[in-house]
Protein backbone atom coordinates (compact mmCIF):
# COMPACT_ATOMS: atom_id res chain seq x y z
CA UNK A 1 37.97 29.05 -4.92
CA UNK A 2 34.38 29.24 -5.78
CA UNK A 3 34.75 29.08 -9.36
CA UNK A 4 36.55 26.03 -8.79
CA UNK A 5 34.34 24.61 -6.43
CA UNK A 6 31.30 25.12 -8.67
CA UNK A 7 32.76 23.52 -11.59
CA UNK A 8 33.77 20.48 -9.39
CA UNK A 9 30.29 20.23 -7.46
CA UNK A 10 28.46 20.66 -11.55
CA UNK A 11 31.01 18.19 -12.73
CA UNK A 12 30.58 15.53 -10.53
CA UNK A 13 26.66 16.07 -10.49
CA UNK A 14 26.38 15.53 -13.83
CA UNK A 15 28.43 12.61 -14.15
CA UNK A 16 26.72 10.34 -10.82
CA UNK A 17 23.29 11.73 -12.30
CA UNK A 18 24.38 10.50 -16.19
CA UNK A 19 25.53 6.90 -14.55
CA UNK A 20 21.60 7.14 -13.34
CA UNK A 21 22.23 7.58 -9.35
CA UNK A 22 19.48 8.64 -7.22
CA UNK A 23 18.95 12.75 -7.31
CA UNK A 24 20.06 12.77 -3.22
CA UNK A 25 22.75 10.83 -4.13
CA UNK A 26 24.02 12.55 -6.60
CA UNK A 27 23.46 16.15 -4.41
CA UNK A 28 25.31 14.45 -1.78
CA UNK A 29 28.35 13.73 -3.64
CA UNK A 30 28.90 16.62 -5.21
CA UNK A 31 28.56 18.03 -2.15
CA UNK A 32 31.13 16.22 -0.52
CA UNK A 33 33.70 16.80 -3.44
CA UNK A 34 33.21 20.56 -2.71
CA UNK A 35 34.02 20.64 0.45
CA UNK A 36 36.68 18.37 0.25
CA UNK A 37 38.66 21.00 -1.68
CA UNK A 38 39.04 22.58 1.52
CA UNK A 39 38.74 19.97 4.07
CA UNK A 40 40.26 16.91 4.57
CA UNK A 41 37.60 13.72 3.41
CA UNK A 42 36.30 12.89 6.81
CA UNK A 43 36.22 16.01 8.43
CA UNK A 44 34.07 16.99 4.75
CA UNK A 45 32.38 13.73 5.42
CA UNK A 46 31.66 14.52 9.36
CA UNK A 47 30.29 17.80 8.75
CA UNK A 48 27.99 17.21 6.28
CA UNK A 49 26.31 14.66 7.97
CA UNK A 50 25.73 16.78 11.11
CA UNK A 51 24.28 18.99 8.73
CA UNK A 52 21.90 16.75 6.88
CA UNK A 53 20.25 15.37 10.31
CA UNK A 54 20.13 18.74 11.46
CA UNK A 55 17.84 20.01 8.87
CA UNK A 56 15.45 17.51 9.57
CA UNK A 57 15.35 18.04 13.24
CA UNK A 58 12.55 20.74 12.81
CA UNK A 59 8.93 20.69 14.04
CA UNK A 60 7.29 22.14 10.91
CA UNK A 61 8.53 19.20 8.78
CA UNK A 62 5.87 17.29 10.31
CA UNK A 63 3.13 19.04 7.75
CA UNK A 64 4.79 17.51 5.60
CA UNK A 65 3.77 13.54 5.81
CA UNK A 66 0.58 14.26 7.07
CA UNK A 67 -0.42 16.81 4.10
CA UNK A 68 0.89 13.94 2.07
CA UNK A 69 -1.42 11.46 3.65
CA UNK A 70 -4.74 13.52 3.50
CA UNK A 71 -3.68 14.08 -0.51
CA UNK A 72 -3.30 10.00 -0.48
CA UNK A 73 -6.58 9.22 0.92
CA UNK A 74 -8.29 11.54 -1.38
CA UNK A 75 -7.17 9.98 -4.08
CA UNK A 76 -8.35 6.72 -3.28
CA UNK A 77 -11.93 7.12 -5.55
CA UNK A 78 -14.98 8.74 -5.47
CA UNK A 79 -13.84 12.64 -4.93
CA UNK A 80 -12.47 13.32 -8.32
CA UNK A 81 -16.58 11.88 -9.84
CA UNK A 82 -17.81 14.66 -7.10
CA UNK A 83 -15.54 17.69 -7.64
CA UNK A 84 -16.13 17.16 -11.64
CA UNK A 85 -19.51 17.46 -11.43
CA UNK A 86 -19.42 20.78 -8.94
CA UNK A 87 -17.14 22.23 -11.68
CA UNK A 88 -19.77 21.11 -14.44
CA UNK A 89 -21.87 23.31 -12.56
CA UNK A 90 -19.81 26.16 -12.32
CA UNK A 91 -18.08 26.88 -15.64
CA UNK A 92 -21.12 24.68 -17.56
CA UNK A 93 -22.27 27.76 -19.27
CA UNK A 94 -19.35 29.37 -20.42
CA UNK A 95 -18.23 28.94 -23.93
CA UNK A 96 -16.01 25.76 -24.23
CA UNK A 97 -17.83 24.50 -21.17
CA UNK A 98 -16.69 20.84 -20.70
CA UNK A 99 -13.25 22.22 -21.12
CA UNK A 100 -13.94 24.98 -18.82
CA UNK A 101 -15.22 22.11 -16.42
CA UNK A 102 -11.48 20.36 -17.01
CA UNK A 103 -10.30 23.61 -15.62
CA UNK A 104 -12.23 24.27 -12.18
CA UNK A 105 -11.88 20.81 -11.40
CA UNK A 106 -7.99 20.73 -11.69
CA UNK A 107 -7.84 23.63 -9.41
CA UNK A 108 -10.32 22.06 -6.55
CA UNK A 109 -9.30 18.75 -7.10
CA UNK A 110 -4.91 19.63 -7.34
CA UNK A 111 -5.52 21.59 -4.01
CA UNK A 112 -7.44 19.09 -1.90
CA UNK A 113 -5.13 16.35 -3.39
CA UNK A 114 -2.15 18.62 -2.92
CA UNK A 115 -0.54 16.96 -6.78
CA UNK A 116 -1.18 18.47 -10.48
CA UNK A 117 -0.68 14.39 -11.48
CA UNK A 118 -3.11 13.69 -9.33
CA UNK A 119 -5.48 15.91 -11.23
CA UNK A 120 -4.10 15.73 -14.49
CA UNK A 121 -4.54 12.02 -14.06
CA UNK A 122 -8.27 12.23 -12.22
CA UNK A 123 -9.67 14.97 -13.54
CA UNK A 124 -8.64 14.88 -17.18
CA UNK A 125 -8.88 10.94 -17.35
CA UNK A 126 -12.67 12.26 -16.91
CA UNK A 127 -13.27 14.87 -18.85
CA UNK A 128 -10.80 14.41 -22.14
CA UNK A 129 -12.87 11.26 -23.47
CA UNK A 130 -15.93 13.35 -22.30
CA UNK A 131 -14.57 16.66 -24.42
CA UNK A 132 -13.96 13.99 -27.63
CA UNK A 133 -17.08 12.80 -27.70
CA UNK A 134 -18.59 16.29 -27.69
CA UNK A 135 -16.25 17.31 -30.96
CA UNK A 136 -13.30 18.58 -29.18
CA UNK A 137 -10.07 18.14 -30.44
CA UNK A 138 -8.27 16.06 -28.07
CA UNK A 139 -5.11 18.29 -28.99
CA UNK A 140 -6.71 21.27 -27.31
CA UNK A 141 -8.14 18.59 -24.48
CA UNK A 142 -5.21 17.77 -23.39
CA UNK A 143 -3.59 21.48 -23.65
CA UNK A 144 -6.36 22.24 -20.81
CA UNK A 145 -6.06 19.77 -19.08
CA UNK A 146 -2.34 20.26 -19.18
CA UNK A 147 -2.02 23.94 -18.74
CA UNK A 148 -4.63 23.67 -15.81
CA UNK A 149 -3.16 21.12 -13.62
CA UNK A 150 -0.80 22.97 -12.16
CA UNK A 151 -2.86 25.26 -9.88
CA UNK A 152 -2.62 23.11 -7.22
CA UNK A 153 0.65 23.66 -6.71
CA UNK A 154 -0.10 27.37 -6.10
CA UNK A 155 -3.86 27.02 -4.37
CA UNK A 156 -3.14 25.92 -0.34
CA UNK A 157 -2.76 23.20 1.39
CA UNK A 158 0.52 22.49 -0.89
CA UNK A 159 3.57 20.93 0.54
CA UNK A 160 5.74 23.40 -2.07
CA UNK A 161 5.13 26.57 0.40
CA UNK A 162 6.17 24.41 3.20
CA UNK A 163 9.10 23.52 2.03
CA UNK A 164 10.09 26.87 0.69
CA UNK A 165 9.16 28.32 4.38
CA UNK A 166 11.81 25.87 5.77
CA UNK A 167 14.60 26.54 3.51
CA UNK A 168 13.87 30.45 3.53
CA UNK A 169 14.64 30.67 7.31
CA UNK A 170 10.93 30.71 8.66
CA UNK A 171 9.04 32.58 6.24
CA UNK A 172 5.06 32.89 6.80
CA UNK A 173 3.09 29.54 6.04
CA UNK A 174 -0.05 31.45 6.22
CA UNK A 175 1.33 34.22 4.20
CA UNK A 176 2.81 31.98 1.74
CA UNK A 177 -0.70 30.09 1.74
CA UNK A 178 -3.09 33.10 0.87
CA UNK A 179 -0.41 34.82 -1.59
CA UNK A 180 -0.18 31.45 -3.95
CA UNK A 181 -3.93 31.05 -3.52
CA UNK A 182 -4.01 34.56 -5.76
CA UNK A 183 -1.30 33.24 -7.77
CA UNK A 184 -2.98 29.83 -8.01
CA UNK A 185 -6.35 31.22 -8.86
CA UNK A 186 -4.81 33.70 -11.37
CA UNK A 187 -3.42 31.00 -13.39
CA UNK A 188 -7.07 29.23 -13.46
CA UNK A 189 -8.79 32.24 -14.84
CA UNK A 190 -6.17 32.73 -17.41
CA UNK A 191 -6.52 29.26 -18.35
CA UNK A 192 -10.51 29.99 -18.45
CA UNK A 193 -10.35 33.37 -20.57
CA UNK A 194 -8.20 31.30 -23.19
CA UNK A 195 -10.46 28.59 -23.43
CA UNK A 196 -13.04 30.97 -23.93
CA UNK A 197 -11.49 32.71 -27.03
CA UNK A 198 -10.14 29.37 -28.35
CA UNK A 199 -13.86 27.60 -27.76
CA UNK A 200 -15.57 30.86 -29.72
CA UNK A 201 -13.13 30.41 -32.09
CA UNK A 202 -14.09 27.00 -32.58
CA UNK A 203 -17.58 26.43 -32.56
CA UNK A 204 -17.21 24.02 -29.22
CA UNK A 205 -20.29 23.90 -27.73
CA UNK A 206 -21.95 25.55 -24.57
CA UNK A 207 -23.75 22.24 -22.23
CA UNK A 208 -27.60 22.61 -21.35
CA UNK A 209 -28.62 24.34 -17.84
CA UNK A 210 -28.65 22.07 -15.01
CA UNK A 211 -31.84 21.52 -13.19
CA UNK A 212 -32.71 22.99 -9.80
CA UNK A 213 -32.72 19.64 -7.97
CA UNK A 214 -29.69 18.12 -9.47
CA UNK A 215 -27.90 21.41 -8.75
CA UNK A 216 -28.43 21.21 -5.31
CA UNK A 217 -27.51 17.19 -4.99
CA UNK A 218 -24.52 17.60 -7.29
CA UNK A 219 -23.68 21.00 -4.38
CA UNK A 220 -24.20 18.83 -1.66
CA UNK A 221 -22.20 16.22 -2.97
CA UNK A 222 -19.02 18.60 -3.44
CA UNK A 223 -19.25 20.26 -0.02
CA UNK A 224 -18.08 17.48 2.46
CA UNK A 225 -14.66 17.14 -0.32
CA UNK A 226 -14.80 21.41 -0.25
CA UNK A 227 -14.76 21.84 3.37
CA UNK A 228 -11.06 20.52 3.75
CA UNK A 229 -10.16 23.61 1.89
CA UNK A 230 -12.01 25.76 4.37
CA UNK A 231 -11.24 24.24 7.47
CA UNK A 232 -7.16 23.85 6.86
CA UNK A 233 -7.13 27.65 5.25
CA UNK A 234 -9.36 28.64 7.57
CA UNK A 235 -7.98 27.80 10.36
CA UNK A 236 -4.45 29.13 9.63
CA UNK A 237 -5.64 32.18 8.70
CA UNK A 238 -7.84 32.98 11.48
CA UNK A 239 -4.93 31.20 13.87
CA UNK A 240 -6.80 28.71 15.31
CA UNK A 241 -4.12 26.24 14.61
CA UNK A 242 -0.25 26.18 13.32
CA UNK A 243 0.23 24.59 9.69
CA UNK A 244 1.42 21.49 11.09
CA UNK A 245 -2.09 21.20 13.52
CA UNK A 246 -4.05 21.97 10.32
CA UNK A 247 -1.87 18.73 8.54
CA UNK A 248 -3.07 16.48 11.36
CA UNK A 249 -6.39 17.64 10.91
CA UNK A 250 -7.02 17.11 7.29
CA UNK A 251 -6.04 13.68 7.81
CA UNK A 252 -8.42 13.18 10.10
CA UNK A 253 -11.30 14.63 8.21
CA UNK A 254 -9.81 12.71 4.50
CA UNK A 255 -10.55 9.84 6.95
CA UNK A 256 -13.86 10.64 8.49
CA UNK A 257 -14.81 11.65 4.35
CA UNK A 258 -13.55 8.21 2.98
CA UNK A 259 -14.34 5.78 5.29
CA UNK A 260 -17.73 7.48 6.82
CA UNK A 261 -19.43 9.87 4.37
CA UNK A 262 -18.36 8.44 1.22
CA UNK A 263 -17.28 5.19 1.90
CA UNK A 264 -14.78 5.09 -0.99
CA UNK A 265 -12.51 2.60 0.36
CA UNK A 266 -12.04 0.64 3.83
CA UNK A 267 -10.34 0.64 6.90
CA UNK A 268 -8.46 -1.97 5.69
CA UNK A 269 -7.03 0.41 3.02
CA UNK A 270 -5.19 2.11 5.55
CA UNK A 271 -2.48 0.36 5.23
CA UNK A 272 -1.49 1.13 1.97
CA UNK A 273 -2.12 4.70 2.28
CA UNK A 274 0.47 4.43 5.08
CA UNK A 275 3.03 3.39 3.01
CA UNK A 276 2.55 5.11 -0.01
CA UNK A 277 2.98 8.00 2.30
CA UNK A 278 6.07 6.83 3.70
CA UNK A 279 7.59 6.34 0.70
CA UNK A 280 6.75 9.51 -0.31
CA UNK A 281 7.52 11.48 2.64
CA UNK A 282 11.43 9.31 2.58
CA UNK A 283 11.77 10.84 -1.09
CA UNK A 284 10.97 14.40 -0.02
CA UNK A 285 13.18 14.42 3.36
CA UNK A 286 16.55 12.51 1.70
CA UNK A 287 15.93 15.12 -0.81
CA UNK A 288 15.89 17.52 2.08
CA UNK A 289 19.31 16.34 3.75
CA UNK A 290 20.99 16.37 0.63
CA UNK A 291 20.28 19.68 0.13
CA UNK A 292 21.34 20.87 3.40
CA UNK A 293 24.59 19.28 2.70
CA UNK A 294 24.83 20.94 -0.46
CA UNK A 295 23.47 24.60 0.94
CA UNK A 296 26.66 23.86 3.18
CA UNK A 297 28.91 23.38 0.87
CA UNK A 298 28.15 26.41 -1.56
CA UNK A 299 28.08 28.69 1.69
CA UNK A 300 31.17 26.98 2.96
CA UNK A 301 32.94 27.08 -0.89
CA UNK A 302 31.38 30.80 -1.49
CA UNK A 303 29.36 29.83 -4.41
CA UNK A 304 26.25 31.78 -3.52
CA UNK A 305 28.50 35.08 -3.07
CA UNK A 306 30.02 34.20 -5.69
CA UNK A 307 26.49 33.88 -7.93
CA UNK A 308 25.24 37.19 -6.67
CA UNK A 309 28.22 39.52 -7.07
CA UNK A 310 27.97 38.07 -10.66
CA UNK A 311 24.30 38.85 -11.04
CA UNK A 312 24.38 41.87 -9.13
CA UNK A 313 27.21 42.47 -11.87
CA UNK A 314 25.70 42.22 -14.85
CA UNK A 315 22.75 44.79 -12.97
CA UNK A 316 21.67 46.22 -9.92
CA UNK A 317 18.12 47.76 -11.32
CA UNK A 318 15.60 45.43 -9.55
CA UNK A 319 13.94 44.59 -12.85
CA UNK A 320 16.71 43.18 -14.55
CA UNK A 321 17.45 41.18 -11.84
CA UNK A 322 14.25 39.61 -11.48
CA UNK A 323 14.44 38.79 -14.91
CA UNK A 324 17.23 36.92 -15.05
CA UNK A 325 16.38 35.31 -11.88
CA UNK A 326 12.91 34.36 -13.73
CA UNK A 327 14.85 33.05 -16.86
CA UNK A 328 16.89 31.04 -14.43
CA UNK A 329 14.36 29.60 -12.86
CA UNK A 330 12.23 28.69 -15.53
CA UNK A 331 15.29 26.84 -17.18
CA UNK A 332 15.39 24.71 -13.82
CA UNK A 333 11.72 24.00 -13.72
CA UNK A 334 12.48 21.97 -17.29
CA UNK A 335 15.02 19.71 -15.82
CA UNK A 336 14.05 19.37 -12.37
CA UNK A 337 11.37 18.88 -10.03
CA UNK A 338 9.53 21.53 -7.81
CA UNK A 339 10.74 19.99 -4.66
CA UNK A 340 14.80 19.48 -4.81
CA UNK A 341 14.48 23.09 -7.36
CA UNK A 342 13.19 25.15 -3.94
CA UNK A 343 16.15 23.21 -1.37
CA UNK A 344 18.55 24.28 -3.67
CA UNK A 345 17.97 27.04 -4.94
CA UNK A 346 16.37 28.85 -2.59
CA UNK A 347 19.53 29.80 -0.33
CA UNK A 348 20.87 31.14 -3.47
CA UNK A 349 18.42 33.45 -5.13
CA UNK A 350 16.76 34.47 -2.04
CA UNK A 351 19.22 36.99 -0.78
CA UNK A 352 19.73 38.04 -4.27
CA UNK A 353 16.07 39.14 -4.51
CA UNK A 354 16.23 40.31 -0.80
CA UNK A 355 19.17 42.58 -1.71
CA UNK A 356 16.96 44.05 -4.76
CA UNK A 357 13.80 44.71 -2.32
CA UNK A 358 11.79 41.54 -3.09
CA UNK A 359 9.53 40.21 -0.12
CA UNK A 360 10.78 36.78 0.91
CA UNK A 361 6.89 35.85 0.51
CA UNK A 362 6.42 37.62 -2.44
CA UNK A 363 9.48 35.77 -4.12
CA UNK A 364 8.33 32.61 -2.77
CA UNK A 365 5.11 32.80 -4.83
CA UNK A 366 7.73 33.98 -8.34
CA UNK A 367 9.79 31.12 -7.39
CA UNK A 368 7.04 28.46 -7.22
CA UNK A 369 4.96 29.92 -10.44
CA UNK A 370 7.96 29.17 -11.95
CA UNK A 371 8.47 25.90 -11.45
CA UNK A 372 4.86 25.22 -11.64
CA UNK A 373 5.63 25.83 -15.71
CA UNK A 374 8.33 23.84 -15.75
CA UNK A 375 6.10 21.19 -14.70
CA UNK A 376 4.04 21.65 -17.93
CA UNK A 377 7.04 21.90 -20.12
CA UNK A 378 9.79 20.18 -22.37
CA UNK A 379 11.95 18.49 -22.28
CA UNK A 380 11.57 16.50 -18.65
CA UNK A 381 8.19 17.94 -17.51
CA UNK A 382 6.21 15.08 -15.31
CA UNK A 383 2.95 17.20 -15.84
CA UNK A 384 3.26 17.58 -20.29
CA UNK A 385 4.07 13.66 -20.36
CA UNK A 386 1.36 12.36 -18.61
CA UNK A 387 -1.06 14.98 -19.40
CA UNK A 388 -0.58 13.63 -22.93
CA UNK A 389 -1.00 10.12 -21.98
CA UNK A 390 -3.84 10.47 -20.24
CA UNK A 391 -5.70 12.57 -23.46
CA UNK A 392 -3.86 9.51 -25.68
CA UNK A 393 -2.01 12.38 -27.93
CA UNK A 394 1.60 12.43 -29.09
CA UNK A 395 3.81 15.05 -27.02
CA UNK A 396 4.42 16.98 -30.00
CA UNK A 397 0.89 17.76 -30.77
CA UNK A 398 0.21 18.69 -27.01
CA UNK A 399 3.10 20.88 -26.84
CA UNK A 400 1.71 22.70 -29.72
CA UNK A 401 -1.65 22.81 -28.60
CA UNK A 402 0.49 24.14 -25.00
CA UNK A 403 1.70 27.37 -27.26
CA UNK A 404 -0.73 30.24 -26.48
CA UNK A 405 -1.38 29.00 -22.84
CA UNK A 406 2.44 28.99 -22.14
CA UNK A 407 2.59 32.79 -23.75
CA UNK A 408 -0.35 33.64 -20.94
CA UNK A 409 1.44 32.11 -18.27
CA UNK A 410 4.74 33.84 -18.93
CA UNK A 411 2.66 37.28 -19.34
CA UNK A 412 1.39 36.35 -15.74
CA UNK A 413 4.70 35.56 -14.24
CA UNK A 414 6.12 38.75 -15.30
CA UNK A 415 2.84 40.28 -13.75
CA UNK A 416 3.19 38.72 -10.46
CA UNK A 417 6.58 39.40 -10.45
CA UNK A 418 6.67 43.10 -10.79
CA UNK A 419 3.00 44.14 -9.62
CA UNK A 420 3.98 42.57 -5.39
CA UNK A 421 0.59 44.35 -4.20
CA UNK A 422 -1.30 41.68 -6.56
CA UNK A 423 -0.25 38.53 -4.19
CA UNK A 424 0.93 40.51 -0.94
CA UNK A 425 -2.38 42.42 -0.55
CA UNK A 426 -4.22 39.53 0.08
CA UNK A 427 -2.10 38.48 3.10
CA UNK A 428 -1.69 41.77 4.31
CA UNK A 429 -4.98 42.77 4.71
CA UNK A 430 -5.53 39.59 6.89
CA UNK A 431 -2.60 40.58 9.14
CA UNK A 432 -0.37 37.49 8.40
């Protein structure tokens, strides 16, 4: 039965997402044709939709629009200006430094905005004319800015470990917040020690000392924008407030920083942020019923038995089956986004890596990294197409550019993945 179920549910998948229906939709029916094979239509029908509205009935959801929000605002103007000039400061005298700079200002900027477009598009819309005019090749440009803009996927507040805490029955925000800030900042000093070889390599050059004066304006600046990341974190960590408080206030101080202490845009702005964030948040929570429909149907069908006595098949020795988990997931990253990849696929691998000893934090942090590449990479990855528009260089040449960064990030995944103690100690030793 679950062999034929799982060709039936890939089948008709395929075909609604080939005649170019929306991704829910297409979950949804394929869904629906699964569980048909055992039900009758409108019991199939019945079920599924008590399903769907019960996996939105949950108070933690409610991070979710408001996380969205505060990542709206701050990408209404003047932050990305600010941040780039903080990481000017910071990475300014290491070798390759404006590319360096592309760098730390993905990884502020993609965390406070809670997007790697958003800081693929901000950032490097900034600094790849700026590396250009200094002699860079915009090939290698736009592989930084590329390779970089991921981080904030990994570095908290990000929407990914909320949903992933959802789907995997509860699982630590806080926990998954501090281990994917390791992760997160990892991946930036990878990127950094790269760019450093590369730059030597090169001949790009290191940018003049900043004065003691502008140093301090440029700091003071930057801190009103940095704070959000040390009040929200902060304040999980230490328990002052629940994830979903900590959403509620970040778009309270995005607000107080855009309409008081910058003055980027105007009150009468707000309305627009509004729904751009509705709009957003709809996407994200269809995407979440459908998946609950379809996390019925596999359970209800047997699939994910089914997948893990096949797995656990081929290999019960923990490091094989991370691997092939790993592969698997990295193949999903370069078809489909982060979002609908966790509500899916979560319920599957999860016990998998659960039955193998893997932390359900721990694998959250592999499963994300993982996707975070796919973001970056060929054939349908968001962050590689408009990381090359934005540098103005043909795909091609960026995903060439792409190869020794995407051989680093693979060495890290497979360090993350078996070395647990190098994102779980962080968490631990905070008592969350």
């Amino acid at each position: 039965m679950a062999v034929t179920a799982s060709l039936i549910l890939l089948l008709v998948f395929a075909v609604t997402a080939f005649l170019g229906l929306p991704l829910a939709i297409s979950i949804v029916a394929a869904a629906l044709a699964a569980v048909s094979l055992i039900t009758p239509p409108d019991m199939a029908l019945f079920t599924s939709a008590q399903k769907m509205m019960a996996s939105l009935d949950s108070f933690t959801l409610l991070a979710v629009p408001f996380f969205i929000l505060s990542g709206v605002i701050m990408n209404s103007g003047g932050i990305a200006i600010r941040l780039v000039r903080f990481a000017q400061l910071i990475a300014g005298r290491i070798p390759g430094s404006l590319a360096q700079t592309n760098i730390a200002g993905n990884m502020l900027f993609g965390c406070i905005s809670g997007s790697a477009i958003a800081a693929s598009t901000s950032i490097g819309g900034v600094m790849v004319p700026m590396q250009a005019k200094e002699g860079y090749d915009r090939d290698f440009a736009a592989a930084v800015n590329i390779a970089s803009a991921p981080t904030g996927m990994l570095i908290p507040p990000t929407t990914a470990f909320i949903i992933y805490s959802l789907v995997a029955g509860g699982t630590s925000i806080a926990a998954l917040f501090m281990a994917g800030a390791v992760a997160g900042i990892l991946w930036g000093l990878c990127m950094m020690v790269m760019t450093v070889v590369m730059a030597r390599r090169r001949g790009y050059p290191v940018a003049a000392g900043v004065p003691l004066r502008d140093a301090l304006k440029i700091v003071a600046e930057a801190i009103p924008s940095l704070l959000l990341i040390v009040i929200v974190i902060g304040g999980i960590v230490m328990g002052v407030f629940t994830a979903v408080e900590a959403s509620g206030i970040a778009v309270v101080y995005t607000l107080l920083l855009a309409f008081v202490i910058h003055r980027t845009t105007a009150p009468r702005d707000l309305g627009f942020f509004l729904v751009e964030t509705a709009q957003i948040t709809g996407a994200i929570m269809l995407l979440l019923a459908a998946s609950a429909a379809l996390s019925f149907a596999m359970a209800f069908t047997g699939i994910p038995a089914a997948i893990t006595a096949a797995i656990l098949g081929i290999s019960e020795n923990p490091i094989m089956v991370m691997l092939i988990i790993n592969i698997l997931l990295l193949v999903v990253g370069c078809f489909m986004d982060v979002g609908p990849a966790i509500l899916i696929f979560t319920p599957i691998l999860l016990p998998i890596a659960a039955k193998v000893g893997v932390d359900p934090v721990h694998f959250g942090v592999i499963m994300v990294f993982n996707l975070a590449i796919g973001t970056i990479t060929p054939p349908v990855g968001t962050g590689l197409f408009v990381g090359a528009a934005v540098a103005k260089v043909r795909v091609e040449r960026a995903i060439r550019a792409l190869g020794p960064f995407y051989l680093l990030l693979i060495g890290l995944l497979l360090l993350i993945t078996y070395w647990p103690a190098l994102t779980l100690s962080l968490p631990q030793w905070l008592g969350i």
